[in-house]
Protein backbone atom coordinates (compact mmCIF):
# COMPACT_ATOMS: atom_id res chain seq x y z
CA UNK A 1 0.61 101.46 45.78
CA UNK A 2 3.37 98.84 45.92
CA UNK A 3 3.05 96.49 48.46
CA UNK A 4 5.25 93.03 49.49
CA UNK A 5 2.76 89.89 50.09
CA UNK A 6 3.86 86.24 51.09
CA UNK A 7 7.83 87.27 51.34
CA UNK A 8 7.24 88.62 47.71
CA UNK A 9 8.25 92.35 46.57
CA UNK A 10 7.25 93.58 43.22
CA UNK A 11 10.35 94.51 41.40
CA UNK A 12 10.20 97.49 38.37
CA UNK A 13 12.22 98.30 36.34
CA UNK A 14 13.92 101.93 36.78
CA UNK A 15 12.47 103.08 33.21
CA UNK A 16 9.29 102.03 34.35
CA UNK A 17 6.41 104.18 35.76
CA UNK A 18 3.60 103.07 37.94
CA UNK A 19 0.56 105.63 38.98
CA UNK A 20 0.10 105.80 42.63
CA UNK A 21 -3.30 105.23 42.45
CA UNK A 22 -2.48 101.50 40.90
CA UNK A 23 -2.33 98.56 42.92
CA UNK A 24 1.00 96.31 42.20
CA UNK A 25 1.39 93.86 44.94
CA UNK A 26 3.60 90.15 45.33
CA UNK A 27 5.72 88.35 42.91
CA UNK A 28 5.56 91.09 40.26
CA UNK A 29 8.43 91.55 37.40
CA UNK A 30 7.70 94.60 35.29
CA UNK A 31 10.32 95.64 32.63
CA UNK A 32 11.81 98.61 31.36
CA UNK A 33 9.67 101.63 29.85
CA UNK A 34 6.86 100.54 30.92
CA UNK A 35 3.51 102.14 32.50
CA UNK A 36 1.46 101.45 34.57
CA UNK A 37 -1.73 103.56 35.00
CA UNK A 38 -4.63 104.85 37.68
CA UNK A 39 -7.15 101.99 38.37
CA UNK A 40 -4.75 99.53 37.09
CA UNK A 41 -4.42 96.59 39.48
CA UNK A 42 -1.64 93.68 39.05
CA UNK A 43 -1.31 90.55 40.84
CA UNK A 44 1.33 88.56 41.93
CA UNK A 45 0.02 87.26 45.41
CA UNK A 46 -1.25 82.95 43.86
CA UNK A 47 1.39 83.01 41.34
CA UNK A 48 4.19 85.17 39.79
CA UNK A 49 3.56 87.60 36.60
CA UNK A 50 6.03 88.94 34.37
CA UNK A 51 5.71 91.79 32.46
CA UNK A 52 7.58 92.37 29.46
CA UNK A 53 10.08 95.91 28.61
CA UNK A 54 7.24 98.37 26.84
CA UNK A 55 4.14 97.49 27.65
CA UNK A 56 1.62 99.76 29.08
CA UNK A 57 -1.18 98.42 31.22
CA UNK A 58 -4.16 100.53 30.51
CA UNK A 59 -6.40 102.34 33.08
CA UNK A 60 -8.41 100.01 35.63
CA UNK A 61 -6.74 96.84 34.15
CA UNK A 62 -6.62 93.61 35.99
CA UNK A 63 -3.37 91.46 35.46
CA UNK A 64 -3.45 88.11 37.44
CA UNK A 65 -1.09 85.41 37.83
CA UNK A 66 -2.70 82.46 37.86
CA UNK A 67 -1.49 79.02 39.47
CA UNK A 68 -0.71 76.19 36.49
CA UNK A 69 1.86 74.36 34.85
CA UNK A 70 3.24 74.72 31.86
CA UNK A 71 2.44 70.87 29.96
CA UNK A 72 3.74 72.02 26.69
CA UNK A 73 4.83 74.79 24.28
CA UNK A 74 2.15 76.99 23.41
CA UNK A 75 0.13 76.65 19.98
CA UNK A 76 -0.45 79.83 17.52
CA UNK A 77 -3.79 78.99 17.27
CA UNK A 78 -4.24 79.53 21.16
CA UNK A 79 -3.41 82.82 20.99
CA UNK A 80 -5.69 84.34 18.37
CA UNK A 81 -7.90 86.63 20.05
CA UNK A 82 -10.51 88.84 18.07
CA UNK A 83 -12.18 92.44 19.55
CA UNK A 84 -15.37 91.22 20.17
CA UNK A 85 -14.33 87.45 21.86
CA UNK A 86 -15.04 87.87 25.23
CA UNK A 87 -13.24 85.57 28.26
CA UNK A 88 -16.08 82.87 28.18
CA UNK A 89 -15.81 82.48 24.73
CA UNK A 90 -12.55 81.72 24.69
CA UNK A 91 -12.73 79.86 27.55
CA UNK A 92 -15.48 77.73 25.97
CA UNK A 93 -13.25 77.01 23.17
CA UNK A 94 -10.06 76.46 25.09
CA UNK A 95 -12.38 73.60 26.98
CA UNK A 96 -13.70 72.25 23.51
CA UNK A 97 -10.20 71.68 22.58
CA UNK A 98 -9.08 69.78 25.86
CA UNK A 99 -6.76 73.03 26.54
């Protein structure tokens, strides 16, 4: 399902495939080649996202934009991100280094 919110309509790119049992709703950008599959739900309704050309977001995914602004370029080091970190953890960390 593709639905407009706030004046907003996702736009996809003509490569692109999205299931019609996802949810894609607001101020969504999604590239070429790209999929998007059942379950999957993406976000665009407090803040834009932008999805890159081939990418695939998996089955029952959440993608949410989130409201913030940018106060720098990004570090490496905030990026690393290992299979068995979960959100808080990373969270925790990102707080412990006044991120």
């Amino acid at each position: 399902m593709i639905r407009n919110v706030n004046g907003k309509t996702p736009r996809i790119g003509e490569s692109s495939w999205v299931s019609e049992a996802a949810y894609v709703v607001g101020d969504v950008e999604i590239g070429e080649n790209c999929g998007v599959w059942p379950g999957a739900v993406i976000r665009g309704d407090l803040a834009s996202v932008k999805i890159g050309n081939y990418v695939t977001i998996q089955d029952r995914s959440l993608v949410a934009g989130v409201p913030a602004e940018i106060l720098g370029e990004p570090k490496q080091e905030q990026f690393i991100w290992t299979e068995r970190q979960t959100y808080a953890e990373l969270a925790r960390q990102y707080k412990e280094q006044g991120l």
